[in-house]
N, C-alpha and C. Protein backbone atom coordinates (compact mmCIF):
# COMPACT_ATOMS: atom_id res chain seq x y z
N UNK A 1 0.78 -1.18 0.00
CA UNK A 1 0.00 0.00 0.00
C UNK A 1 0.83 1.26 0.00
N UNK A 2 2.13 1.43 0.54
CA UNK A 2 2.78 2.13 1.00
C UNK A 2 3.48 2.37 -0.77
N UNK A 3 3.06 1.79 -1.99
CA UNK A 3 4.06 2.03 -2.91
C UNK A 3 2.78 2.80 -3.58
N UNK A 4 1.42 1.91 -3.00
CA UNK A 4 0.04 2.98 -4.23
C UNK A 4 -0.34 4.25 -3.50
N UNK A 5 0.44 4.36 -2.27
CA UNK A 5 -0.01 6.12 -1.77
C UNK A 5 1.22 6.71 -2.25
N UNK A 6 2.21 6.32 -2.36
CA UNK A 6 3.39 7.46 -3.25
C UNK A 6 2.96 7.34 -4.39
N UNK A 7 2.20 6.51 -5.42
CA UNK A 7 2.26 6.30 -6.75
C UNK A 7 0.75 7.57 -6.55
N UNK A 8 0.13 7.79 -5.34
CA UNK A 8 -0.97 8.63 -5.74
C UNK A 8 -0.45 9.71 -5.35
N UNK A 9 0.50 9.93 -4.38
CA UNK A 9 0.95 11.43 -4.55
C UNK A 9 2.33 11.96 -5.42
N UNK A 10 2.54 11.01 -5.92
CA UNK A 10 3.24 11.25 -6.91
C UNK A 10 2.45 11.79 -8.29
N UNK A 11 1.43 11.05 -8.48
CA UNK A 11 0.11 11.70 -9.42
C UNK A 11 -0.37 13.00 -8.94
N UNK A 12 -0.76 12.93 -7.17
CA UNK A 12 -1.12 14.15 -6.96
C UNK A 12 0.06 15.51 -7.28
N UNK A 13 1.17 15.04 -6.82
CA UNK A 13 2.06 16.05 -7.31
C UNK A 13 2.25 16.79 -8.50
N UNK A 14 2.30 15.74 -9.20
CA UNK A 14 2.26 15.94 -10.74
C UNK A 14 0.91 16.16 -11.48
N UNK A 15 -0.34 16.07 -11.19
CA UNK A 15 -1.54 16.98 -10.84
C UNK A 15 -1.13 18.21 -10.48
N UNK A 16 -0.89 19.32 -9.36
CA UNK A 16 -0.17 19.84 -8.80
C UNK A 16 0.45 20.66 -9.82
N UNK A 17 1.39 19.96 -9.88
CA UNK A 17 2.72 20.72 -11.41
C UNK A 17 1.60 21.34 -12.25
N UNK A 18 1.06 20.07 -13.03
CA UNK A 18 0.60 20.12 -13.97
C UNK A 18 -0.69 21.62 -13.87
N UNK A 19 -1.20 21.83 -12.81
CA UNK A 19 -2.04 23.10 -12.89
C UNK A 19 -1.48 23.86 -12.79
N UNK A 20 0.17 24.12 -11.72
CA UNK A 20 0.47 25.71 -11.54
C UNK A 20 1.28 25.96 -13.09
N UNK A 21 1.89 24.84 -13.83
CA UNK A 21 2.25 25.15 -15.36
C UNK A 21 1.01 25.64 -16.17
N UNK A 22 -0.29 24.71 -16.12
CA UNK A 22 -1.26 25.31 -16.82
C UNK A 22 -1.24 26.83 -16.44
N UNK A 23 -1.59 27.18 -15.05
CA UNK A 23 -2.46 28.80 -14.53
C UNK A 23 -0.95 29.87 -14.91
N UNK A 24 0.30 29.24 -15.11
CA UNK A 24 1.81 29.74 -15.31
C UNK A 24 1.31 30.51 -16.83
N UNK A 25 0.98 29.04 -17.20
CA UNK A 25 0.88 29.58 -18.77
C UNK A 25 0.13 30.60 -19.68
N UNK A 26 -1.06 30.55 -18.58
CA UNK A 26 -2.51 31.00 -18.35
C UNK A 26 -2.37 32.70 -18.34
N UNK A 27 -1.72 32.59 -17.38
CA UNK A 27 -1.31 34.00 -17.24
C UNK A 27 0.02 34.75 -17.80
N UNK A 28 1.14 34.02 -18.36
CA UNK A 28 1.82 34.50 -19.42
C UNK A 28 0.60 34.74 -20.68
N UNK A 29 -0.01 33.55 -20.89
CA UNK A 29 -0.81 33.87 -21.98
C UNK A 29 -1.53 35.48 -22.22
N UNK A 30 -2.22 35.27 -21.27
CA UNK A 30 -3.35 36.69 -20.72
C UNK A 30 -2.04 37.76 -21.00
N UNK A 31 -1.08 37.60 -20.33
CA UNK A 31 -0.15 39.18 -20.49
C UNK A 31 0.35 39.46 -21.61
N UNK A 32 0.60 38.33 -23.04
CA UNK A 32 0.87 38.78 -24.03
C UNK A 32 -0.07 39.09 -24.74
N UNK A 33 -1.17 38.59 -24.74
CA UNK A 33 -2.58 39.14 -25.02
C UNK A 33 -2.75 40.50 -25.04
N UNK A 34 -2.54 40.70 -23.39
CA UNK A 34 -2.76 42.04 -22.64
C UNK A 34 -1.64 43.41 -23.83
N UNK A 35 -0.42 42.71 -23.60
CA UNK A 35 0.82 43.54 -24.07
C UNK A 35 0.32 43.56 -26.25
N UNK A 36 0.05 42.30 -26.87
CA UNK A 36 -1.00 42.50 -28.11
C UNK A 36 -1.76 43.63 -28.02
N UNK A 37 -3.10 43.70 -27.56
CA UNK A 37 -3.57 44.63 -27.27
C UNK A 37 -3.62 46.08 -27.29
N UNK A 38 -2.25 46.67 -26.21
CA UNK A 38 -1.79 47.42 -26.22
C UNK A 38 -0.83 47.93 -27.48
N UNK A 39 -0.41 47.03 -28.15
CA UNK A 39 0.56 47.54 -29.12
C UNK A 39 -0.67 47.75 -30.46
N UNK A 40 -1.44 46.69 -30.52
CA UNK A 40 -2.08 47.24 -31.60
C UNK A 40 -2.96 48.53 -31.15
N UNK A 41 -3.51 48.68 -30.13
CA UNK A 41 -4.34 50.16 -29.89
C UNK A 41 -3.01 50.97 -29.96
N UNK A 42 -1.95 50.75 -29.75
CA UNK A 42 -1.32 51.86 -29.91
C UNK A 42 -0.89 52.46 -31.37
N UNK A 43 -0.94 51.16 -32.54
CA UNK A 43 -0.40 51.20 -33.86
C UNK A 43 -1.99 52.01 -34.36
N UNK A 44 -2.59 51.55 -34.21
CA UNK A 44 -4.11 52.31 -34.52
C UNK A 44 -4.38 53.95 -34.25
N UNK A 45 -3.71 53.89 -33.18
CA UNK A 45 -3.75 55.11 -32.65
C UNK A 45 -3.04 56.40 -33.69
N UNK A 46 -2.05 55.53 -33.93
CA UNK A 46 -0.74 56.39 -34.63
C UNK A 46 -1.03 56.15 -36.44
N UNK A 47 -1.96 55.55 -36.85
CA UNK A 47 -2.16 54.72 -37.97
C UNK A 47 -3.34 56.29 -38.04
N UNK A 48 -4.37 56.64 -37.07
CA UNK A 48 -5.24 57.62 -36.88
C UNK A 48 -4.72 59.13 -37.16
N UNK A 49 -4.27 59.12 -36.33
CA UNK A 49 -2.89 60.60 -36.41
C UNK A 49 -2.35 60.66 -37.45
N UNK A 50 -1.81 59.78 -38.36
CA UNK A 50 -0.75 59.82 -39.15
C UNK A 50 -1.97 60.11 -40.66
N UNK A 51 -3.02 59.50 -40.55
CA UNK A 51 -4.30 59.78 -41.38
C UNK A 51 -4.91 61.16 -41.39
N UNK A 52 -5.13 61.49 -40.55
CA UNK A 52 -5.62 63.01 -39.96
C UNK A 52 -4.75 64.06 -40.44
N UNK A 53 -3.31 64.30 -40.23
CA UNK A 53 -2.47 64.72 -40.53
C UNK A 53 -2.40 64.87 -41.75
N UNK A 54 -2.60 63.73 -42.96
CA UNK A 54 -2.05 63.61 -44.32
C UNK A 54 -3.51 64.56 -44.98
N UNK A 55 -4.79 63.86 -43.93
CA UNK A 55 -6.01 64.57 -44.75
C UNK A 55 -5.92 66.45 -44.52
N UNK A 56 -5.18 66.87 -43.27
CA UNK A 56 -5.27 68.60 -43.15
C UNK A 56 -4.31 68.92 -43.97
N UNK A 57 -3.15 68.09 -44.23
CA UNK A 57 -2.16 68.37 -45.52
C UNK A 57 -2.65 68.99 -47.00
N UNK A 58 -3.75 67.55 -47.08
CA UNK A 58 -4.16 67.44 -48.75
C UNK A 58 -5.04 68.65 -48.30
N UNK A 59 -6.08 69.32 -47.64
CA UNK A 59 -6.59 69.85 -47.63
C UNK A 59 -6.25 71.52 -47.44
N UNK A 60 -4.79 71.47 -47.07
CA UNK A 60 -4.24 72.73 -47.54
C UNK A 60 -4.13 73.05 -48.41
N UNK A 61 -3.25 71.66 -49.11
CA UNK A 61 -2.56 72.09 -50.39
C UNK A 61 -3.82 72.30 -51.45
N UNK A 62 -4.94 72.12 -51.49
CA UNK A 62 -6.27 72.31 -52.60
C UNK A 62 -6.64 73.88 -51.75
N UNK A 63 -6.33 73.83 -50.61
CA UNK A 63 -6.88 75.61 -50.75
C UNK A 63 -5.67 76.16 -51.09
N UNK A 64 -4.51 76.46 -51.48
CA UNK A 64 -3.21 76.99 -51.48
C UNK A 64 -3.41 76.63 -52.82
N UNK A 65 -3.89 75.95 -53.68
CA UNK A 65 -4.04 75.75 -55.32
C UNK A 65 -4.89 76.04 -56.19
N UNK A 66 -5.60 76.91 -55.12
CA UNK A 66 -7.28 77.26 -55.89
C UNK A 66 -6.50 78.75 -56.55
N UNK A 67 -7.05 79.23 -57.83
CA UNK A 67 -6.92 80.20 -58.95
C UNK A 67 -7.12 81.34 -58.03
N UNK A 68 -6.27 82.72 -58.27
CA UNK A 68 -6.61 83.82 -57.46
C UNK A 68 -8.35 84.26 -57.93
N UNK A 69 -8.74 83.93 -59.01
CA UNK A 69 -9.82 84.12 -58.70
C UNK A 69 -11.10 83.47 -58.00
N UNK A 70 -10.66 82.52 -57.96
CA UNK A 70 -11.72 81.40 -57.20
C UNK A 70 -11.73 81.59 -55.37
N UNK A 71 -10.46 82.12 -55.58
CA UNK A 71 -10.02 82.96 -54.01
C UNK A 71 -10.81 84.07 -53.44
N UNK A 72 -10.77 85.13 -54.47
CA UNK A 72 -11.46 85.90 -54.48
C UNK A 72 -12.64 85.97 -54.17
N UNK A 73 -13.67 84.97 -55.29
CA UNK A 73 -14.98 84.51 -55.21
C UNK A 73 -15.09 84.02 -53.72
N UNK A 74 -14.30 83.30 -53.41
CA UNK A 74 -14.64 82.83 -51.64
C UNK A 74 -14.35 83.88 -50.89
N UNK A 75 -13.39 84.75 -50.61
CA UNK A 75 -12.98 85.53 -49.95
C UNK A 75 -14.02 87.10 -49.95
N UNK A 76 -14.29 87.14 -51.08
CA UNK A 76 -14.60 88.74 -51.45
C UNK A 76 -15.87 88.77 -52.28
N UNK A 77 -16.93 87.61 -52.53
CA UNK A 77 -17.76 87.34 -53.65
C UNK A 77 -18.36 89.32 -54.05
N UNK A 78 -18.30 89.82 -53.30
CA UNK A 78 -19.11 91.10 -54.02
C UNK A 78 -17.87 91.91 -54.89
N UNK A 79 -16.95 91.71 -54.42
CA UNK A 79 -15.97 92.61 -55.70
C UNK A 79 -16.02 91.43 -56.68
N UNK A 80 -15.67 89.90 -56.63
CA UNK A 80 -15.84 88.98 -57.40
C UNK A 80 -17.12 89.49 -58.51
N UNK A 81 -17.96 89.25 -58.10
CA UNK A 81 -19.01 89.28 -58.78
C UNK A 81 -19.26 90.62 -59.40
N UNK A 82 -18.88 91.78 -58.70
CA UNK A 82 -19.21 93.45 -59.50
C UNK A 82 -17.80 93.76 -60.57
N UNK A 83 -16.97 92.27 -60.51
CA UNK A 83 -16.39 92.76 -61.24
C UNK A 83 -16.13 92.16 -62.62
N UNK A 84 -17.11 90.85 -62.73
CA UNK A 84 -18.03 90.43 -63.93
C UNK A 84 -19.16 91.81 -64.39
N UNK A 85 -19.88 92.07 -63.36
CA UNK A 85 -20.57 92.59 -64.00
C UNK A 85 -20.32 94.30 -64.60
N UNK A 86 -19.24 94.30 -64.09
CA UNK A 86 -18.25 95.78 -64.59
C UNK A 86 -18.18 94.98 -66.44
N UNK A 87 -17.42 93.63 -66.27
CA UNK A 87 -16.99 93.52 -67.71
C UNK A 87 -17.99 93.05 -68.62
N UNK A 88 -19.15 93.01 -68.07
CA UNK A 88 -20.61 93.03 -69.46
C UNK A 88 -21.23 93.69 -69.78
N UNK A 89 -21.24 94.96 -68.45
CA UNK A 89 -21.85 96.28 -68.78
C UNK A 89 -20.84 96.73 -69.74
N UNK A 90 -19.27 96.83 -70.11
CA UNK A 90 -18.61 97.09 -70.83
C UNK A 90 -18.62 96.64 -72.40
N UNK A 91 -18.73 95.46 -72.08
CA UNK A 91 -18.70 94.41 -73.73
C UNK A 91 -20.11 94.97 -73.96
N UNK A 92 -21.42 94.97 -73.21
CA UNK A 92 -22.47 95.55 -73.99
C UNK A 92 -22.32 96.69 -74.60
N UNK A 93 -22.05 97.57 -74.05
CA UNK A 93 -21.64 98.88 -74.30
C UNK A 93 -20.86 99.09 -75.88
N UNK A 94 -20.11 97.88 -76.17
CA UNK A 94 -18.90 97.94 -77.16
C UNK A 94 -19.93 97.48 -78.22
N UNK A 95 -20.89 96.48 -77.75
CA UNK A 95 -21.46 95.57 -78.90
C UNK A 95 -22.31 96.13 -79.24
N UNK A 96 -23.38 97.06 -78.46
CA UNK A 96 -24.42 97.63 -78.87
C UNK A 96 -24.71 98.88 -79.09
N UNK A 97 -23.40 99.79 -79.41
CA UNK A 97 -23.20 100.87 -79.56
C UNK A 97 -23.47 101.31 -80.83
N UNK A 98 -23.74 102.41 -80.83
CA UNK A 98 -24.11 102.85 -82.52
C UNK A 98 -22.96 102.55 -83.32
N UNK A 99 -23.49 103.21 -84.41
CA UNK A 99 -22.22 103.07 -85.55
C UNK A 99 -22.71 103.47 -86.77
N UNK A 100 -22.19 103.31 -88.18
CA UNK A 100 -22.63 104.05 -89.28
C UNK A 100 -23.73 102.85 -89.65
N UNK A 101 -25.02 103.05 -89.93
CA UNK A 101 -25.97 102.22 -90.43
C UNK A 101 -25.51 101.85 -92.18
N UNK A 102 -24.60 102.61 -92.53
CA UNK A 102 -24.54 102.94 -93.91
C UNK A 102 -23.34 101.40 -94.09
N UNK A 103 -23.69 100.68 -94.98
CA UNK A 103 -22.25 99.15 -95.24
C UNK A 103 -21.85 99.90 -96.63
N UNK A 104 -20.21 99.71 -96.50
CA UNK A 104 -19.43 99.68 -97.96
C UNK A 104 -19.61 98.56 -98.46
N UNK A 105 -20.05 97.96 -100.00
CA UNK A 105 -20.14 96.59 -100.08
C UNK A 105 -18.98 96.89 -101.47
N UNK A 106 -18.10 95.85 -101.99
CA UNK A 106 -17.35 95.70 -102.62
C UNK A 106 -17.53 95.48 -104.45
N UNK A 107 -17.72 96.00 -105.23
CA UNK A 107 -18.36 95.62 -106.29
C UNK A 107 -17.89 94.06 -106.69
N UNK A 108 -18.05 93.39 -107.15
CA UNK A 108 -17.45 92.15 -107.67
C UNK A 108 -17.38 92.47 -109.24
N UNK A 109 -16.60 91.75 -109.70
CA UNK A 109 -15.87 92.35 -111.19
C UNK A 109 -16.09 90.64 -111.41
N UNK A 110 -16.92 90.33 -112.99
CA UNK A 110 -16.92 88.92 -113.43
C UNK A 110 -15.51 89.26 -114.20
N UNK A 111 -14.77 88.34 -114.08
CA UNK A 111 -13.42 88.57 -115.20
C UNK A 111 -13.58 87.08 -115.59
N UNK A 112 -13.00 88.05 -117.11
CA UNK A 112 -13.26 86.63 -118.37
C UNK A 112 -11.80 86.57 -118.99
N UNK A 113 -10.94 85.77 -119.20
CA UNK A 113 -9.89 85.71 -119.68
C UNK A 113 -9.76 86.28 -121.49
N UNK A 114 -8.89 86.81 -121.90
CA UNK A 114 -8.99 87.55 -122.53
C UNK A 114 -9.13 88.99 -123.03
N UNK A 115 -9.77 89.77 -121.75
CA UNK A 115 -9.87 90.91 -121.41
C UNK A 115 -9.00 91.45 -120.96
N UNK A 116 -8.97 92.64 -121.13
CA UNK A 116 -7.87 93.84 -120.56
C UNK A 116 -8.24 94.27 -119.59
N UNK A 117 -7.51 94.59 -118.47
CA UNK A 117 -8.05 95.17 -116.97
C UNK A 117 -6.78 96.09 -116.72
N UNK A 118 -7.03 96.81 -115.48
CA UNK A 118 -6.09 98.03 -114.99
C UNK A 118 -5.39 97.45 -113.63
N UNK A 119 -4.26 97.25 -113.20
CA UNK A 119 -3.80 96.80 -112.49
C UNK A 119 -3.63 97.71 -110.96
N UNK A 120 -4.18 97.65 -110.14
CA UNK A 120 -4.49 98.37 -109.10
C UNK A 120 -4.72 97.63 -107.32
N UNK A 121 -3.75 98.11 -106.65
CA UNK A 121 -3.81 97.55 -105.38
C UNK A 121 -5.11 97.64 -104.77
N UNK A 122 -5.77 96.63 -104.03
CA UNK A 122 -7.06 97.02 -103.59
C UNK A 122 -7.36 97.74 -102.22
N UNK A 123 -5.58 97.74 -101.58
CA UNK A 123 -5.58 99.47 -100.44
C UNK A 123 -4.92 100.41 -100.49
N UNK A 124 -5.30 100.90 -102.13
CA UNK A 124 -4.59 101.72 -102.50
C UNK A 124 -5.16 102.75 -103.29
N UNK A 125 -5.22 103.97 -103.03
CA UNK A 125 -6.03 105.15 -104.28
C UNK A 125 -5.48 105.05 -105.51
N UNK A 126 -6.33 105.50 -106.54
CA UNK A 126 -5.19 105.72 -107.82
C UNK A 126 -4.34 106.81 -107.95
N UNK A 127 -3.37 106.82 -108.70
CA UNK A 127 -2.60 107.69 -108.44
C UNK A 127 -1.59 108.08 -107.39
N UNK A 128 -1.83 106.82 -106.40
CA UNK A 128 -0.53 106.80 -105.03
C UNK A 128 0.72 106.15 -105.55
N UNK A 129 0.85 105.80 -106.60
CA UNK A 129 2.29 105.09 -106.85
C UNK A 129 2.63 104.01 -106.58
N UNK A 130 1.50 103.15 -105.97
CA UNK A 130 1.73 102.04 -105.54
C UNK A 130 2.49 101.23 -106.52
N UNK A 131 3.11 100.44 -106.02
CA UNK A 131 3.24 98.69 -107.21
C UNK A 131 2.76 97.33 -106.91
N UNK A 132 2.48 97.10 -107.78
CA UNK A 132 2.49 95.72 -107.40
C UNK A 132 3.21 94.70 -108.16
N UNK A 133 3.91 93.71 -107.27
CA UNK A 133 4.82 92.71 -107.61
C UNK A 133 4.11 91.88 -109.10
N UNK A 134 4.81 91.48 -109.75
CA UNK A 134 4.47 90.15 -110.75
C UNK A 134 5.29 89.36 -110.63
N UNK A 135 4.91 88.10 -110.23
CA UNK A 135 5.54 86.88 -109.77
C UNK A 135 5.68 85.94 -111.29
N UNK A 136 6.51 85.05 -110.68
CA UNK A 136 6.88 83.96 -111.28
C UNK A 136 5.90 83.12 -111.37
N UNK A 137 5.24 82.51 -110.38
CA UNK A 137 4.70 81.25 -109.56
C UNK A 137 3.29 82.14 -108.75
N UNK A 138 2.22 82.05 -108.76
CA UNK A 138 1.31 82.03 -108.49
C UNK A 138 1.53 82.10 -106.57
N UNK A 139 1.23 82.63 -105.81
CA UNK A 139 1.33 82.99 -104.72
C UNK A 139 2.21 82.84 -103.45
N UNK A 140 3.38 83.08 -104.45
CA UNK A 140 5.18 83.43 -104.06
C UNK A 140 5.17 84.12 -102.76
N UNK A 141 5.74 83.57 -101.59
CA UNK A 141 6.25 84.26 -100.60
C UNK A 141 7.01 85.55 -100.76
N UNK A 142 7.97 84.41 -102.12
CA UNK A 142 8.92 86.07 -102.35
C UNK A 142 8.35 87.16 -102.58
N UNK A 143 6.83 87.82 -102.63
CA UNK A 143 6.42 88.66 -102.98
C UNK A 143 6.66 89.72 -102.54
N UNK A 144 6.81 89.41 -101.39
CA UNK A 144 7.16 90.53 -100.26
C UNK A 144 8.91 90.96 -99.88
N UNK A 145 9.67 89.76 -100.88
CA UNK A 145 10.73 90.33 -100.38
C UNK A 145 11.19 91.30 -101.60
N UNK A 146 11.80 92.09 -101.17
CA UNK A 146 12.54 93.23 -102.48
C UNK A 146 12.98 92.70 -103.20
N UNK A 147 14.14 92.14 -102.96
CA UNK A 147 15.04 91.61 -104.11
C UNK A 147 15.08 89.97 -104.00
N UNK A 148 13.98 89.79 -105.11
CA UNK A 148 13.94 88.28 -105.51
C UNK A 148 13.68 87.72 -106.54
N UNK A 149 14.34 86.62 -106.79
CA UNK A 149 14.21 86.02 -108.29
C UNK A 149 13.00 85.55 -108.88
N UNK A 150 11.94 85.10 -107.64
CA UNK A 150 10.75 85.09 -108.48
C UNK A 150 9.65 86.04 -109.18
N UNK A 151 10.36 87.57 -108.64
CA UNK A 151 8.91 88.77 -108.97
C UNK A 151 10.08 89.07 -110.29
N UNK A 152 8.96 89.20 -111.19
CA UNK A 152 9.07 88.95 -112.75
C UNK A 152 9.75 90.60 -112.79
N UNK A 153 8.67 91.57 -112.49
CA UNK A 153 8.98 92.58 -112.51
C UNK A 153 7.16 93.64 -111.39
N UNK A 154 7.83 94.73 -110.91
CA UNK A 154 7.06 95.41 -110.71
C UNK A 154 6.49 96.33 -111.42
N UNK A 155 5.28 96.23 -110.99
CA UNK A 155 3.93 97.17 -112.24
C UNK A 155 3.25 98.19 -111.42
N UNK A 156 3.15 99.33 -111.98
CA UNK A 156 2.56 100.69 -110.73
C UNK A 156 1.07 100.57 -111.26
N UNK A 157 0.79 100.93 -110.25
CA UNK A 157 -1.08 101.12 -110.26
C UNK A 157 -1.51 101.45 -111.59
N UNK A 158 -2.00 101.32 -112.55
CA UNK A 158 -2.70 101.76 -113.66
C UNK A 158 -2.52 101.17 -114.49
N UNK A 159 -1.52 100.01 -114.70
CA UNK A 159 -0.83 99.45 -115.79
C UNK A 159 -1.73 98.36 -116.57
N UNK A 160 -2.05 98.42 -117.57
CA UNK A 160 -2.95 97.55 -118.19
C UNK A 160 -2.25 96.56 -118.81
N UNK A 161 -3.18 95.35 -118.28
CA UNK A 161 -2.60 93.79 -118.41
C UNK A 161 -4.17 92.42 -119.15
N UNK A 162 -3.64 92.45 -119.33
CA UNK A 162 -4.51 91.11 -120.71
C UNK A 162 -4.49 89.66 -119.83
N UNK A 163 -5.90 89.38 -119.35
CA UNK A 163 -6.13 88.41 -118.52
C UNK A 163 -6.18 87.10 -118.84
N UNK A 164 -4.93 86.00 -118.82
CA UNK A 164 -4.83 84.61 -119.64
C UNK A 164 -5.59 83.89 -119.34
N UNK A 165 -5.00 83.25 -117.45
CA UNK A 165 -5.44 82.31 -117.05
C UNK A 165 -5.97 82.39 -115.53
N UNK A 166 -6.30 81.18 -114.91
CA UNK A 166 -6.78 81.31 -113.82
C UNK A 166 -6.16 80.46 -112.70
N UNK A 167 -5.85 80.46 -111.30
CA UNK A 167 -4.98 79.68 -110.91
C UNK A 167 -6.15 79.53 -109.48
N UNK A 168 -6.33 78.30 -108.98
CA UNK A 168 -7.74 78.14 -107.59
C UNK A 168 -6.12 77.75 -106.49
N UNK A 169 -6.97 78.36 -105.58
CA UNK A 169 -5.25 77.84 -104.55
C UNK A 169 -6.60 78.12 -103.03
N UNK A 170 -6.13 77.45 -102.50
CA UNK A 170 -6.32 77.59 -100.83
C UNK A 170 -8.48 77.35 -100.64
N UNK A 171 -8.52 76.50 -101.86
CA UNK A 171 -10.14 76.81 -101.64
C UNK A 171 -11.10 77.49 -102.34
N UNK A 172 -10.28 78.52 -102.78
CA UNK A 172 -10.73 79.50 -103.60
C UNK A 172 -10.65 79.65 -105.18
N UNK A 173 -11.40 79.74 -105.68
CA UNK A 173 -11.09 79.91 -107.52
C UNK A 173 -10.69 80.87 -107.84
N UNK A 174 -10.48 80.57 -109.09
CA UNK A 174 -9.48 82.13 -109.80
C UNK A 174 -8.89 82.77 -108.15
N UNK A 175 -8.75 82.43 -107.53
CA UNK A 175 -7.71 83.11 -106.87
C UNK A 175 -6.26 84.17 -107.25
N UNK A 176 -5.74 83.67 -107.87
CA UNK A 176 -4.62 84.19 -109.06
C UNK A 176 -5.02 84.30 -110.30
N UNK A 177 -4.20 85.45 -110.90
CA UNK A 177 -4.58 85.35 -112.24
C UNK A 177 -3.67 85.64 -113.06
N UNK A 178 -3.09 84.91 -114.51
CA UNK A 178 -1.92 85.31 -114.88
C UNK A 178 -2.31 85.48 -115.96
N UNK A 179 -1.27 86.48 -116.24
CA UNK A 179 -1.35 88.03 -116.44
C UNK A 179 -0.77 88.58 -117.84
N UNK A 180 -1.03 89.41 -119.04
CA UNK A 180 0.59 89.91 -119.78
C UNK A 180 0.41 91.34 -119.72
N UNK A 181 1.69 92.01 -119.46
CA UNK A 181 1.51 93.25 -119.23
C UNK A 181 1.66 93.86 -120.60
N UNK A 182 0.35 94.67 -121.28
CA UNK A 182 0.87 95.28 -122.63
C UNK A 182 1.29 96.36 -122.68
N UNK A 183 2.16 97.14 -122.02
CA UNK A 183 2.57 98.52 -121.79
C UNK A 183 4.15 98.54 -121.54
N UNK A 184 4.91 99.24 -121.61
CA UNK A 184 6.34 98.74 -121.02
C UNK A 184 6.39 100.12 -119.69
N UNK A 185 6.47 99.73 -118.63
CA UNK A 185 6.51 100.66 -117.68
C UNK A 185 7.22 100.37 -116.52
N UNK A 186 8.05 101.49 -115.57
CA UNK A 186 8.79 100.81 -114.69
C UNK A 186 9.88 99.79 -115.69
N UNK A 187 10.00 98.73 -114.40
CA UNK A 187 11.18 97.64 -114.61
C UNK A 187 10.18 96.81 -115.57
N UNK A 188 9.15 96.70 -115.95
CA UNK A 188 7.86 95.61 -116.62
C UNK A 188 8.35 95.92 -118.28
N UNK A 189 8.70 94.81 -119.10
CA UNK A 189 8.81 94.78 -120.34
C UNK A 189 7.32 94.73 -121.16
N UNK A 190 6.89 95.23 -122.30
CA UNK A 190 5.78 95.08 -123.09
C UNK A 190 5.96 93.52 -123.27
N UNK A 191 4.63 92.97 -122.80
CA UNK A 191 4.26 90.79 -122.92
C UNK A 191 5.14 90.42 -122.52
N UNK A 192 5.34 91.07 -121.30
CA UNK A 192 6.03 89.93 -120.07
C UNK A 192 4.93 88.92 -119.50
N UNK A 193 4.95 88.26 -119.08
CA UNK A 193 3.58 87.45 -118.28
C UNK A 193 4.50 86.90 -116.94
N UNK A 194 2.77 86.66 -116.10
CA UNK A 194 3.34 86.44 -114.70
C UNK A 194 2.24 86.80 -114.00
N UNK A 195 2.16 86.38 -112.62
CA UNK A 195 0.81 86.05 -111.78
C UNK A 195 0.79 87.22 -110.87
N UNK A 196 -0.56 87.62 -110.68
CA UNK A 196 -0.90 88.67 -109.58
C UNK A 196 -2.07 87.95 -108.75
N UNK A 197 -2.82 88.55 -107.89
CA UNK A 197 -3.95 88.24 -107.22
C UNK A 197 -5.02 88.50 -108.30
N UNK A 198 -5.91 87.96 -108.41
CA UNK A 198 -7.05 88.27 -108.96
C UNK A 198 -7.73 89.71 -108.66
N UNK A 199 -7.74 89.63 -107.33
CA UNK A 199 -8.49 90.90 -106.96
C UNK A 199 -7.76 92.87 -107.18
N UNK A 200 -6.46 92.05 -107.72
CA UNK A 200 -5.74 93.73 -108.64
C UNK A 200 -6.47 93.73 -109.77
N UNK A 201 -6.95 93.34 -110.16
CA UNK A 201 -7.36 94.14 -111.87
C UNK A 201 -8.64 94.50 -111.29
N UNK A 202 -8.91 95.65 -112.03
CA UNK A 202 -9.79 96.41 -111.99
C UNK A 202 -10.85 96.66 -113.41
């Protein structure tokens, strides 16, 4: 008997063990729990702050990016706004203002090839001396420069020229029109030929 009461407190012992390891564990358990806990409310915490922070950021930087006038409009809406309506009382003013009832309208000239016409700038009086270029090539840049190999020769306002052909460029018909000059005047030889605008002959 004396070997089954040690063999039972040897169980009881180890019973014994066996709970203060369980309630050991029990309560390490509970404290890392506890210490879990704490670290995540604390990462949350700072996860909160660190959110808050980024949103008063973004929310600067969109008022610090708004247009000085949109500034304005928030800040000042009555100069904002009187100062639209400063600029329509103005544009009305511009748009609906009198003026000559009377229109210049432009005669239109039918030109038929073959015909003789007067060679004349169309912002230009007669008798101002104007010239106008005769090109090589039908609507030559070089027109405008002085000294260039494509203007055939220059012709002064009045110079009468014999209408060949017709040249359509940019959309437009007869746009150009080439040309022979029957007169010898200026640098222009008598039946030279060469292109002007349509809208010089007169």
């Amino acid at each position: 008997m004396s070997e089954d009461k040690s063999t039972k407190e040897v169980i009881e012992d180890i019973k014994e063990t066996v709970e203060e390891v369980v309630e050991d564990v029990k309560e390490t358990v509970e404290e890392v729990v506890e210490d879990v806990k704490e670290t995540v409310e604390e990462v949350v915490e700072d996860v909160k702050e660190t959110v808050e922070e980024a949103v008063d950021a973004v929310e600067d930087v969109v008022d610090n990016a708004k247009p000085a006038l949109m500034k304005l409009k928030d800040e000042n809406p009555k100069v904002f706004f009187g100062g639209i309506a400063a600029i329509v009382v103005v544009a009305g003013l511009f748009f609906f203002s009198g003026g000559s009832s009377k229109t210049q309208h432009v005669q239109k000239i039918a030109y038929e090839v073959g015909q003789t016409y007067t060679l004349q700038a169309p912002n230009s009086l007669p008798g101002s001396g104007s010239t106008l270029k005769i090109l090589k090539i039908p609507g030559q840049m070089a027109s405008f420069d002085n000294e260039s190999e494509d203007v055939v020769c220059n012709a002064p306002s009045g110079t009468r020229a014999t209408l060949k052909s017709f040249q359509e460029a940019f959309g437009r018909k007869n746009l150009f029109a080439h040309i022979e000059i029957l007169e010898e005047v200026a640098d222009c030889r008598k039946g030279v030929k060469g292109w002007t605008l349509t809208t010089n002959l007169k």
